[in-house]
PDB file of N, CA and C in Angstrom:
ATOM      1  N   UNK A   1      -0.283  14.558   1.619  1.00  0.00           N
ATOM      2  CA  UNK A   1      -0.498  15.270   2.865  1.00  0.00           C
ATOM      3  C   UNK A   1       0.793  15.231   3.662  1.00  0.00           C
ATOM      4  N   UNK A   2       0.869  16.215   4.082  1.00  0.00           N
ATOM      5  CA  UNK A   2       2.398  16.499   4.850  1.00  0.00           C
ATOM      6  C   UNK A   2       2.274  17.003   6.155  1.00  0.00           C
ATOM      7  N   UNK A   3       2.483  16.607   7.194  1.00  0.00           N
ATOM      8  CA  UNK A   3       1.682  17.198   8.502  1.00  0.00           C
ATOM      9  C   UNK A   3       2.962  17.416   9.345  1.00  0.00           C
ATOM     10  N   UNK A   4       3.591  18.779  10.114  1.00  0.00           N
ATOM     11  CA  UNK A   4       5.022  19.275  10.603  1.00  0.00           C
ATOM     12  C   UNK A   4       4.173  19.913  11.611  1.00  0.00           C
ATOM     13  N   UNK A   5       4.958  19.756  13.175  1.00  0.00           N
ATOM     14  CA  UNK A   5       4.449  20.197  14.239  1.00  0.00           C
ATOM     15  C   UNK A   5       5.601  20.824  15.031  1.00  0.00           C
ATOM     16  N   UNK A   6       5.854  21.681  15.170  1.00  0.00           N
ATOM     17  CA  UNK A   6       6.830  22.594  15.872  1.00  0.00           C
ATOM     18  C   UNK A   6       6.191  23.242  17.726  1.00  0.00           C
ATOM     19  N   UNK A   7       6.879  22.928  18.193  1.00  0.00           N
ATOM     20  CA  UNK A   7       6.268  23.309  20.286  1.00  0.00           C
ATOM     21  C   UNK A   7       7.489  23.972  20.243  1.00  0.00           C
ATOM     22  N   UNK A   8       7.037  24.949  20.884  1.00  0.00           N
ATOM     23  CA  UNK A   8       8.423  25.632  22.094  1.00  0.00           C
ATOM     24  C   UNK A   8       8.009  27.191  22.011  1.00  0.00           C
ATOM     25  N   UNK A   9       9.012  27.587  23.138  1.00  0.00           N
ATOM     26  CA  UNK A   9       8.609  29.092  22.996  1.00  0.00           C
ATOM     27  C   UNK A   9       9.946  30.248  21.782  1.00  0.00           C
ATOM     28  N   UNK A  10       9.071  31.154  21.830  1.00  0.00           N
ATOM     29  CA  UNK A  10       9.401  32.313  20.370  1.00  0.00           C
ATOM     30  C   UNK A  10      10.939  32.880  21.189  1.00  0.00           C
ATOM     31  N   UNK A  11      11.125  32.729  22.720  1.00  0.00           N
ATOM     32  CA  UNK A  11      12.592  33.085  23.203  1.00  0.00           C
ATOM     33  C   UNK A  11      13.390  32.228  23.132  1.00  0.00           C
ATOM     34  N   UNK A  12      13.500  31.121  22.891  1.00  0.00           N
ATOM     35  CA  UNK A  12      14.596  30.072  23.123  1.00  0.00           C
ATOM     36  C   UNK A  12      14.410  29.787  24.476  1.00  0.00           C
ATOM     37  N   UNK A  13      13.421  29.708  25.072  1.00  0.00           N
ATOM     38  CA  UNK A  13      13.969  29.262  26.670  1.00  0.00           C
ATOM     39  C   UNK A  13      13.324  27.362  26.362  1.00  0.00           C
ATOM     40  N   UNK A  14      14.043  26.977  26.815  1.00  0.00           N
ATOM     41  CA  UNK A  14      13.295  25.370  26.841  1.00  0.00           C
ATOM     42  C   UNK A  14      12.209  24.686  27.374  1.00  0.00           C
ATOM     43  N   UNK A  15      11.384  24.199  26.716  1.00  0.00           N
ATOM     44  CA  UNK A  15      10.367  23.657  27.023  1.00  0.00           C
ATOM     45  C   UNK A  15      10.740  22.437  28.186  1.00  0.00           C
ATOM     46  N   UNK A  16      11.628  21.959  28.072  1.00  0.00           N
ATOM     47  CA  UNK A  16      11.984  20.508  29.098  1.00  0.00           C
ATOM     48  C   UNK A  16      11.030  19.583  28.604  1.00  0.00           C
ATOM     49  N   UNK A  17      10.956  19.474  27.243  1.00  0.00           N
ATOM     50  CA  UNK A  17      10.132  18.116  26.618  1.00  0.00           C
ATOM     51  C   UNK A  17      10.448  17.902  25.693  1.00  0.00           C
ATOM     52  N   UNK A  18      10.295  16.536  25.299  1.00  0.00           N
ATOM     53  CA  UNK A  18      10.964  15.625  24.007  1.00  0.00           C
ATOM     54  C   UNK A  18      10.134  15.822  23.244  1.00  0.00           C
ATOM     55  N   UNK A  19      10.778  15.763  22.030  1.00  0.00           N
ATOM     56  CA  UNK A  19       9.625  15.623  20.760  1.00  0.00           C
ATOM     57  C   UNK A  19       8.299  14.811  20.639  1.00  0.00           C
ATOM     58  N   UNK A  20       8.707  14.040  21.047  1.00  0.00           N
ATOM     59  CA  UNK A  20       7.117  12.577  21.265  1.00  0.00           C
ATOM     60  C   UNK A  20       6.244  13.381  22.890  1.00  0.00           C
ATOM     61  N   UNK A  21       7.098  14.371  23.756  1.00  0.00           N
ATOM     62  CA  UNK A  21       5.895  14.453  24.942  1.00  0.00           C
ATOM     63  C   UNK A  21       5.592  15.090  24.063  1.00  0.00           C
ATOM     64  N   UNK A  22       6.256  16.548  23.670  1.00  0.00           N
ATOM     65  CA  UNK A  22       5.027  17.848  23.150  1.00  0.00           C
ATOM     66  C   UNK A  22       4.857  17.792  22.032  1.00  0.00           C
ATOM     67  N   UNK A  23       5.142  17.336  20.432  1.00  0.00           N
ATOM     68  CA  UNK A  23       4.699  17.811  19.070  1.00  0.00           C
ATOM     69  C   UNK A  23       3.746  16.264  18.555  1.00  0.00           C
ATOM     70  N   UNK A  24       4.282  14.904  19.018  1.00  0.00           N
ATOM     71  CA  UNK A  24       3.804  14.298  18.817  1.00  0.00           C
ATOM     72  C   UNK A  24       2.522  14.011  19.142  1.00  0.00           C
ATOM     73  N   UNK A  25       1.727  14.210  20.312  1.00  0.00           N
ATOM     74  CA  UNK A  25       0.370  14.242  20.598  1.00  0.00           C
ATOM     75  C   UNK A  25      -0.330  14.798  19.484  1.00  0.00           C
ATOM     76  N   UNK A  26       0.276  16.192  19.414  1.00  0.00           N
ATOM     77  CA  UNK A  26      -0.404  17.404  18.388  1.00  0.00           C
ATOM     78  C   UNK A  26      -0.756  16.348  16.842  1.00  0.00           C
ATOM     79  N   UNK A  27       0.679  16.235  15.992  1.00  0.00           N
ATOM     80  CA  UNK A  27       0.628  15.527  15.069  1.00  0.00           C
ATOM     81  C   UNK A  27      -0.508  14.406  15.145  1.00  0.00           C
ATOM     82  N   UNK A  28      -0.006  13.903  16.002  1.00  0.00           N
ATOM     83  CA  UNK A  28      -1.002  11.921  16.315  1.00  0.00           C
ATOM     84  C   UNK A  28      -2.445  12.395  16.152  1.00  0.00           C
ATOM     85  N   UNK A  29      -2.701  13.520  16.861  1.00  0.00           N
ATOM     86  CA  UNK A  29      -4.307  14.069  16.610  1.00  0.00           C
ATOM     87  C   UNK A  29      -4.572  14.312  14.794  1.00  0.00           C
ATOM     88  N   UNK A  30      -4.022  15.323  14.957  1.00  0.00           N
ATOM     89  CA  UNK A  30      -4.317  15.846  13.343  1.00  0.00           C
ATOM     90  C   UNK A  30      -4.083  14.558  12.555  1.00  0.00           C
ATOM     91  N   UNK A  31      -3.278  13.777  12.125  1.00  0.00           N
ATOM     92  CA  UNK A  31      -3.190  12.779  11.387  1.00  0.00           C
ATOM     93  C   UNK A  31      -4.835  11.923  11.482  1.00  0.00           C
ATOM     94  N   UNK A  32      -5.009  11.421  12.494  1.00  0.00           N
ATOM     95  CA  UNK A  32      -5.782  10.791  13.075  1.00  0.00           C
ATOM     96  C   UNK A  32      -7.420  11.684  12.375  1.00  0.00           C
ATOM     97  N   UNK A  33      -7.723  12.380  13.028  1.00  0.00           N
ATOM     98  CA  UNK A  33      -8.842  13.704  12.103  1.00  0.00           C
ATOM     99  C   UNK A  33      -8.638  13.697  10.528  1.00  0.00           C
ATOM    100  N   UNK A  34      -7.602  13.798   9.893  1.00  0.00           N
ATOM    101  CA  UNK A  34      -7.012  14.254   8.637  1.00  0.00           C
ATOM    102  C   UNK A  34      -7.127  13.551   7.944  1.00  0.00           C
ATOM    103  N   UNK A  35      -6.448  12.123   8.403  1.00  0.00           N
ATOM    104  CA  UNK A  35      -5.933  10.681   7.055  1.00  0.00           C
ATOM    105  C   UNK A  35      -7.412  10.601   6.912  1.00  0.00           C
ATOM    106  N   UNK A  36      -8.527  10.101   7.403  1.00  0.00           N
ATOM    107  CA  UNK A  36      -9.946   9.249   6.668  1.00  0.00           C
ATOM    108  C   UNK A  36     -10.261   9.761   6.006  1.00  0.00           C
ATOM    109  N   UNK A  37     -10.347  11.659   6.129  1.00  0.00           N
ATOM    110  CA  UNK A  37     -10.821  12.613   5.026  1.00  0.00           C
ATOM    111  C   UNK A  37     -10.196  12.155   3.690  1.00  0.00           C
ATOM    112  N   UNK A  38      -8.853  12.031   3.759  1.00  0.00           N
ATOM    113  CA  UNK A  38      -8.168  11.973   2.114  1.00  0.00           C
ATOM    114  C   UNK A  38      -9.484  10.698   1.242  1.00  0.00           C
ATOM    115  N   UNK A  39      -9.158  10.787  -0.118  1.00  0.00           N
ATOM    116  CA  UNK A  39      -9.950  10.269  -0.884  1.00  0.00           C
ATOM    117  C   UNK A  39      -8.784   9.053  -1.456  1.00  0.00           C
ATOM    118  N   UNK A  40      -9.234   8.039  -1.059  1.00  0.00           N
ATOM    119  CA  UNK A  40      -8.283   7.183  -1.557  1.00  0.00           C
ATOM    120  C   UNK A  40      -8.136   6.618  -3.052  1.00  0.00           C
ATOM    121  N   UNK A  41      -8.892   6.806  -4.094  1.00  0.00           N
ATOM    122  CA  UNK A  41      -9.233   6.161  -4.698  1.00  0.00           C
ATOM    123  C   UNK A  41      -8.629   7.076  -6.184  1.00  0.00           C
ATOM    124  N   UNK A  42      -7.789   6.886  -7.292  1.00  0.00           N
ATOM    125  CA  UNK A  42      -7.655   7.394  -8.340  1.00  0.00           C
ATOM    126  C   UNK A  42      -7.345   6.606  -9.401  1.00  0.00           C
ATOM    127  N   UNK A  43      -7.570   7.966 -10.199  1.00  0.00           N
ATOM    128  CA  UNK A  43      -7.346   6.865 -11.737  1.00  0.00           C
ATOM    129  C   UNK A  43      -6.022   6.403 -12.268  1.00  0.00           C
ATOM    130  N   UNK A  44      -5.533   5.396 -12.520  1.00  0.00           N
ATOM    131  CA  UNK A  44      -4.489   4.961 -12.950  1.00  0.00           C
ATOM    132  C   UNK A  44      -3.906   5.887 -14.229  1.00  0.00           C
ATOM    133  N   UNK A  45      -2.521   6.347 -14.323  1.00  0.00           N
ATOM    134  CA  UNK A  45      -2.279   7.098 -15.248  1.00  0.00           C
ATOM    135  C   UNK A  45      -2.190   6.481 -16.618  1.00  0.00           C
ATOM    136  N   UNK A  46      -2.628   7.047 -17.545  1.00  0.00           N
ATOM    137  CA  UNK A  46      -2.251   5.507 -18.750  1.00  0.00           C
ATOM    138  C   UNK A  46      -0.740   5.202 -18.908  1.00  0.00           C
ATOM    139  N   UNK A  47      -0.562   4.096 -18.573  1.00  0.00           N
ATOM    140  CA  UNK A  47       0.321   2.987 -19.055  1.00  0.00           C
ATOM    141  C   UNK A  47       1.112   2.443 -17.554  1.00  0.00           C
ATOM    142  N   UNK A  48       0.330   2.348 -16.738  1.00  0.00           N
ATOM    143  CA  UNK A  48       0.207   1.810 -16.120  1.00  0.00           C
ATOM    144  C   UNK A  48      -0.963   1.043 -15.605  1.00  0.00           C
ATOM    145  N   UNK A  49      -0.455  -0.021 -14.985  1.00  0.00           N
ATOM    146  CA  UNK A  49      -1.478  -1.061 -14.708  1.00  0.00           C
ATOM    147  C   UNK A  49      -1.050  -1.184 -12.869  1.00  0.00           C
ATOM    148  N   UNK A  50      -2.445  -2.058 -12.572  1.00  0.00           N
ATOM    149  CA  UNK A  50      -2.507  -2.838 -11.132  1.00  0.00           C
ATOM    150  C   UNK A  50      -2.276  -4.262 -11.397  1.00  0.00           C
ATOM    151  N   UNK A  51      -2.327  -5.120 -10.858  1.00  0.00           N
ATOM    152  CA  UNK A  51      -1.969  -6.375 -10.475  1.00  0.00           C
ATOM    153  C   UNK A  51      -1.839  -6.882  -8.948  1.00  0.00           C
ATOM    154  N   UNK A  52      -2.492  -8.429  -8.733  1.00  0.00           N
ATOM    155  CA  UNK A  52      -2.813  -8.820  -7.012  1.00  0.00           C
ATOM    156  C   UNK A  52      -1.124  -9.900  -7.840  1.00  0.00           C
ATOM    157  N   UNK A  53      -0.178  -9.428  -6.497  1.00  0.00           N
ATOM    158  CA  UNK A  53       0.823 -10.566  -6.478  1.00  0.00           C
ATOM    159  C   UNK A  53       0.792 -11.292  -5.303  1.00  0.00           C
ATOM    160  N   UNK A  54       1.823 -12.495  -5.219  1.00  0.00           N
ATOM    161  CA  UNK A  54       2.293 -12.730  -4.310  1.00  0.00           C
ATOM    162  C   UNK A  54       3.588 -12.093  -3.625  1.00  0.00           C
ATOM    163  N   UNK A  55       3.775 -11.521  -2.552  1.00  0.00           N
ATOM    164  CA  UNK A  55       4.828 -11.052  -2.331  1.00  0.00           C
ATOM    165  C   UNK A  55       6.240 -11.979  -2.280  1.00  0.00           C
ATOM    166  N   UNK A  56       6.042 -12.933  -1.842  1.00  0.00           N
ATOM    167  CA  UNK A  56       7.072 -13.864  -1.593  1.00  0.00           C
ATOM    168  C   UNK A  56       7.908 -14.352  -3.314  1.00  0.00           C
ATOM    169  N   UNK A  57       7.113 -14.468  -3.812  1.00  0.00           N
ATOM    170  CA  UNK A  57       7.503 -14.932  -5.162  1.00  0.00           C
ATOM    171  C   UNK A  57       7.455 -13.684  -6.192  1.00  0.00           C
ATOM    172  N   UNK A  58       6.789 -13.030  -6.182  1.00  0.00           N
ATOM    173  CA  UNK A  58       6.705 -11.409  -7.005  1.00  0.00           C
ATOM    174  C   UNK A  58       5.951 -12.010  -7.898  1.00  0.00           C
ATOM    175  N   UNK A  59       5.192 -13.000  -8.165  1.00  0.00           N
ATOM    176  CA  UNK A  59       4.107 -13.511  -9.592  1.00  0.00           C
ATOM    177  C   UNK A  59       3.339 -13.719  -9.202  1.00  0.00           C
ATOM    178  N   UNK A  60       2.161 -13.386  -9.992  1.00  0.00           N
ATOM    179  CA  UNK A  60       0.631 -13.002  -9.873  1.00  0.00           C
ATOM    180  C   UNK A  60      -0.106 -13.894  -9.137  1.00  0.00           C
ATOM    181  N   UNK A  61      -0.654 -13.260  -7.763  1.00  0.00           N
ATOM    182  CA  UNK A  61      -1.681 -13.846  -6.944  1.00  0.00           C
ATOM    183  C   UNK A  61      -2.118 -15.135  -7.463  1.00  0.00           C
ATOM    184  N   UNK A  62      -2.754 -15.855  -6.311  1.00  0.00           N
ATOM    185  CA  UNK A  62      -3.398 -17.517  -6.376  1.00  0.00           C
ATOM    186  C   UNK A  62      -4.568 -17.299  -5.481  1.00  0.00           C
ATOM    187  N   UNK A  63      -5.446 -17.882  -5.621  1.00  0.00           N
ATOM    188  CA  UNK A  63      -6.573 -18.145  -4.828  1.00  0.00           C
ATOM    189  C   UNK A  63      -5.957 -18.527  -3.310  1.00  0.00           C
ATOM    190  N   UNK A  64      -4.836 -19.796  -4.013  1.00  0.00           N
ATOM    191  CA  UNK A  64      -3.804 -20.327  -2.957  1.00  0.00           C
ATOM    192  C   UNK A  64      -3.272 -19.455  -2.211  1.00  0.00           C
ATOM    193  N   UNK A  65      -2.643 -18.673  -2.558  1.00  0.00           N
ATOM    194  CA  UNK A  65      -1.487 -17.507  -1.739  1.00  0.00           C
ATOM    195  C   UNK A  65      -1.818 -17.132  -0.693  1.00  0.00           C
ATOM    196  N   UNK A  66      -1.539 -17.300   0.724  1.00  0.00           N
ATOM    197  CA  UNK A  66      -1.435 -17.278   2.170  1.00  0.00           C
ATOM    198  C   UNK A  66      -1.663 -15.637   1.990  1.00  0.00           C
ATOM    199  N   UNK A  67      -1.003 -14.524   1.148  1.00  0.00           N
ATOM    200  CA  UNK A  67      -0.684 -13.777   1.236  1.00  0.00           C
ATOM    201  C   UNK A  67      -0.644 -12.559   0.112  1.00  0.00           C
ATOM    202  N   UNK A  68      -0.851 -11.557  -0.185  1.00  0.00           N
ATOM    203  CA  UNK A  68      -1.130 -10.882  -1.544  1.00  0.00           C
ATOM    204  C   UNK A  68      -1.252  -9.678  -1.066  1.00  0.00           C
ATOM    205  N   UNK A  69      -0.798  -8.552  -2.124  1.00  0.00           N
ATOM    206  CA  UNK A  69      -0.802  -7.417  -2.322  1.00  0.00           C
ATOM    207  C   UNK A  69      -1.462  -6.720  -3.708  1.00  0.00           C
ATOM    208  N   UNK A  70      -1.236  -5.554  -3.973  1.00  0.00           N
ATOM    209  CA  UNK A  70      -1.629  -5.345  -5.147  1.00  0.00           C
ATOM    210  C   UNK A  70      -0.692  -4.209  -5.327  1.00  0.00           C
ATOM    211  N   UNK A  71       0.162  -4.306  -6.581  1.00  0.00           N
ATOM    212  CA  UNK A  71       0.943  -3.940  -6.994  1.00  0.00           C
ATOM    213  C   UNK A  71       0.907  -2.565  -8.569  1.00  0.00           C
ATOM    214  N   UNK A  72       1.654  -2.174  -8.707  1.00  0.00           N
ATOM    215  CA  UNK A  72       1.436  -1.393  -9.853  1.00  0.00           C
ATOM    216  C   UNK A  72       2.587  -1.309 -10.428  1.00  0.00           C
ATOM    217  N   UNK A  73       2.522  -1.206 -11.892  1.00  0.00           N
ATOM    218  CA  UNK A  73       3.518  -1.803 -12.931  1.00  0.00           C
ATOM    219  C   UNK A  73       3.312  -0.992 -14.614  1.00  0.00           C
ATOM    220  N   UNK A  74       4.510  -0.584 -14.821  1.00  0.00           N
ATOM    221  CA  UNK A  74       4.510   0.181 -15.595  1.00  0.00           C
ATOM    222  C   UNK A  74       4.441  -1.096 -16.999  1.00  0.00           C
ATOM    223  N   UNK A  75       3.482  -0.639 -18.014  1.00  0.00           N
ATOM    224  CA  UNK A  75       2.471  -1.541 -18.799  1.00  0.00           C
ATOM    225  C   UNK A  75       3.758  -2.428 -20.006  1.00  0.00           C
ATOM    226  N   UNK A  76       4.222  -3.541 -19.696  1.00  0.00           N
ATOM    227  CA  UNK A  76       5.269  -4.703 -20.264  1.00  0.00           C
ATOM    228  C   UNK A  76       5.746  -4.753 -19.025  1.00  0.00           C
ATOM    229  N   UNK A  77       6.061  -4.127 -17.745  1.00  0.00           N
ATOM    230  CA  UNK A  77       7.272  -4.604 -16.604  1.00  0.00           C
ATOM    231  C   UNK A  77       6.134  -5.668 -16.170  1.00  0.00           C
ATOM    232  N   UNK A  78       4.975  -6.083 -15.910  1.00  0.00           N
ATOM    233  CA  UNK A  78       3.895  -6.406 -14.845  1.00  0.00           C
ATOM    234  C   UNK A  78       4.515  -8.508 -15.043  1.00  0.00           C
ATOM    235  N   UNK A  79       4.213  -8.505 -13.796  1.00  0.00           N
ATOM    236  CA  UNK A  79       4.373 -10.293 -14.009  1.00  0.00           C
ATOM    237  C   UNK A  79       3.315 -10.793 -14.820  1.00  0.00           C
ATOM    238  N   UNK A  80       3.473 -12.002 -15.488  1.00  0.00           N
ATOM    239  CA  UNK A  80       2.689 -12.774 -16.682  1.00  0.00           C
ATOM    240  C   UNK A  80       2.277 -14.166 -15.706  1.00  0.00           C
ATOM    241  N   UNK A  81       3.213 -14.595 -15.239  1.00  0.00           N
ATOM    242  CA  UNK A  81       3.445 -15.823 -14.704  1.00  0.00           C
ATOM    243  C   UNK A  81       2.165 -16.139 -13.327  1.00  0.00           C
ATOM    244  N   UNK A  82       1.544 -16.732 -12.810  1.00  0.00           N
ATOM    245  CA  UNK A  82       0.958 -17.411 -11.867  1.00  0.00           C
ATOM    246  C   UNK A  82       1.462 -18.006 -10.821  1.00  0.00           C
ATOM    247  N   UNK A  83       1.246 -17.645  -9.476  1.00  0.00           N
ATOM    248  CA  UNK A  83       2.707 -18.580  -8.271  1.00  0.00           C
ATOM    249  C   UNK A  83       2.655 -19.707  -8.545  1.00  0.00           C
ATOM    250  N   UNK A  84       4.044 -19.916  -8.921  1.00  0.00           N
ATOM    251  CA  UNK A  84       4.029 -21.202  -9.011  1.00  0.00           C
ATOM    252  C   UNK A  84       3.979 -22.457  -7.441  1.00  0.00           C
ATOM    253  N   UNK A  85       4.524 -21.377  -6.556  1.00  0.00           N
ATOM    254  CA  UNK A  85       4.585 -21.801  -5.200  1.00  0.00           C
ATOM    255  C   UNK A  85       2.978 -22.659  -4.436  1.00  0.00           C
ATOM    256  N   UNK A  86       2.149 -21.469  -4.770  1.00  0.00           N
ATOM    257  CA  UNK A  86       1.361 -21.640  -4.016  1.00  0.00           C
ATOM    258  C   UNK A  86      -0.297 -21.986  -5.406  1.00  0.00           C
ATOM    259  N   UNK A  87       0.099 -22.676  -5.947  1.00  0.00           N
ATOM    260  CA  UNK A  87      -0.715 -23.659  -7.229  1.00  0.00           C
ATOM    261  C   UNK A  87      -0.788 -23.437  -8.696  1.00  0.00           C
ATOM    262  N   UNK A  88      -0.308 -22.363  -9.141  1.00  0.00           N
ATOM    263  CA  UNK A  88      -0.271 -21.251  -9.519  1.00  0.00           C
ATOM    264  C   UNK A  88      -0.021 -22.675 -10.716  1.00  0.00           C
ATOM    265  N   UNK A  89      -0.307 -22.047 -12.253  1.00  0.00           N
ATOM    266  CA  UNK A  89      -0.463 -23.180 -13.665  1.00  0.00           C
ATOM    267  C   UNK A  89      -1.672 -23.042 -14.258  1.00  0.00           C
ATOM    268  N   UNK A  90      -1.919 -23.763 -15.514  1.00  0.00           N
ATOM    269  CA  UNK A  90      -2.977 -23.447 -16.735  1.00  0.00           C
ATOM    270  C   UNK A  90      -4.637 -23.410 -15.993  1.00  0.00           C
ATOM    271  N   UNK A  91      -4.597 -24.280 -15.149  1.00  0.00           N
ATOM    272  CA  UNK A  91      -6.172 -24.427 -14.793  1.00  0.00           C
ATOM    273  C   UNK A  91      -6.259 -22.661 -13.779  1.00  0.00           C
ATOM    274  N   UNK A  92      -5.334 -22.922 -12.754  1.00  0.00           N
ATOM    275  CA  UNK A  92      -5.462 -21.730 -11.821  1.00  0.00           C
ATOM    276  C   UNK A  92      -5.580 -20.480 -12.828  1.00  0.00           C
ATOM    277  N   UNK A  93      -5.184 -20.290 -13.727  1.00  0.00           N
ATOM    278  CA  UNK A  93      -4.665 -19.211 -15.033  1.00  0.00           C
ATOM    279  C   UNK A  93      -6.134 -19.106 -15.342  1.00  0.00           C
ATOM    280  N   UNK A  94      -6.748 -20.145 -15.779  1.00  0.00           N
ATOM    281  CA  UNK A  94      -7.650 -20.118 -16.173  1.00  0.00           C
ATOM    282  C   UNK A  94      -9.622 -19.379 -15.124  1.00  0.00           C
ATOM    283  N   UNK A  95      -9.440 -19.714 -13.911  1.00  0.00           N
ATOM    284  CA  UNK A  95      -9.760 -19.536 -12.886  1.00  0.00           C
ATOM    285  C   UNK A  95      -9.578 -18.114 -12.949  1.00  0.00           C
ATOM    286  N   UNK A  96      -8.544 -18.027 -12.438  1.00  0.00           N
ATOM    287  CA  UNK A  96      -8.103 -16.248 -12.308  1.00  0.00           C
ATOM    288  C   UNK A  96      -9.067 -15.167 -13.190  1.00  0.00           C
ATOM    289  N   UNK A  97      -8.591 -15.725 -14.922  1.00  0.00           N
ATOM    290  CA  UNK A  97      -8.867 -14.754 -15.684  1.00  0.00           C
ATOM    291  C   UNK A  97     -10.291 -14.834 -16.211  1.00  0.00           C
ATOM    292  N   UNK A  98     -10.998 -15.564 -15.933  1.00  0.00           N
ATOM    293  CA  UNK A  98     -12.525 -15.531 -16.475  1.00  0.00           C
ATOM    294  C   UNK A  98     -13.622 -15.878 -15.240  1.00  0.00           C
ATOM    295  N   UNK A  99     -12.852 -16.459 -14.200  1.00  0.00           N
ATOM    296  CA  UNK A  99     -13.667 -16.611 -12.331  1.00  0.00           C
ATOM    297  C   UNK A  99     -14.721 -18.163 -12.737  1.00  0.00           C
ATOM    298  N   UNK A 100     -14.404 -18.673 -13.584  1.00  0.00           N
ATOM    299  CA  UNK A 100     -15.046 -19.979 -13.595  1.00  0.00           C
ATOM    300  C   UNK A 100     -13.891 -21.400 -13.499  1.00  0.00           C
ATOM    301  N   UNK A 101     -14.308 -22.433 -13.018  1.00  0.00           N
ATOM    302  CA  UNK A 101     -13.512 -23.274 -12.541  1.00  0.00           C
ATOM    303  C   UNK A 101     -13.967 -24.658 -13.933  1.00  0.00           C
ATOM    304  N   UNK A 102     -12.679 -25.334 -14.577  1.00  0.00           N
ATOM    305  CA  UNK A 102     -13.142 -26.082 -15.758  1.00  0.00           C
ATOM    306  C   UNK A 102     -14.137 -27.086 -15.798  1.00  0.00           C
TER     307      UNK A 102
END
């Protein structure tokens, strides 16, 4: 979605307003109406993947991690590894990938 808002008059005479008094209202509306409509949700193209990281460290989310994103990664680039920062190792690994604790 691409949303361009142009104010002024068709003679060149000047409006005496900045971009943020007159086009920005306009925009801020329409965006506002517009963005919830979009459909957020699609299918991953094949050969790519998702993944929850940690941002700070760039390796794969922790229960631990203060902090996380979810990332997308073209299918061999994706992190393998577990934060090591924030507990990240065989048991957490284990946790992660099957949601049961040993």
């Amino acid at each position: 979605l691409a949303i361009g808002v142009w104010v002024g008059f068709d003679d060149e005479r000047p409006i005496k307003l900045t971009g943020a008094q007159a086009a920005l209202p306009i925009w801020s509306e329409l965006a506002v109406r517009l963005i919830p409509r979009q459909h957020s949700d699609f299918d991953l193209p094949s050969g790519i993947v998702e993944r929850r990281i940690d941002p700070r460290t760039g390796q794969l989310a922790t229960a631990q991690c203060p902090e996380h994103r979810t990332e997308f990664f073209i299918v061999g680039t994706e992190p393998t590894v577990y934060c090591e920062v924030h507990g990240g190792g065989f048991l957490e690994q284990l946790k992660e990938t099957f949601g049961v604790s040993p």
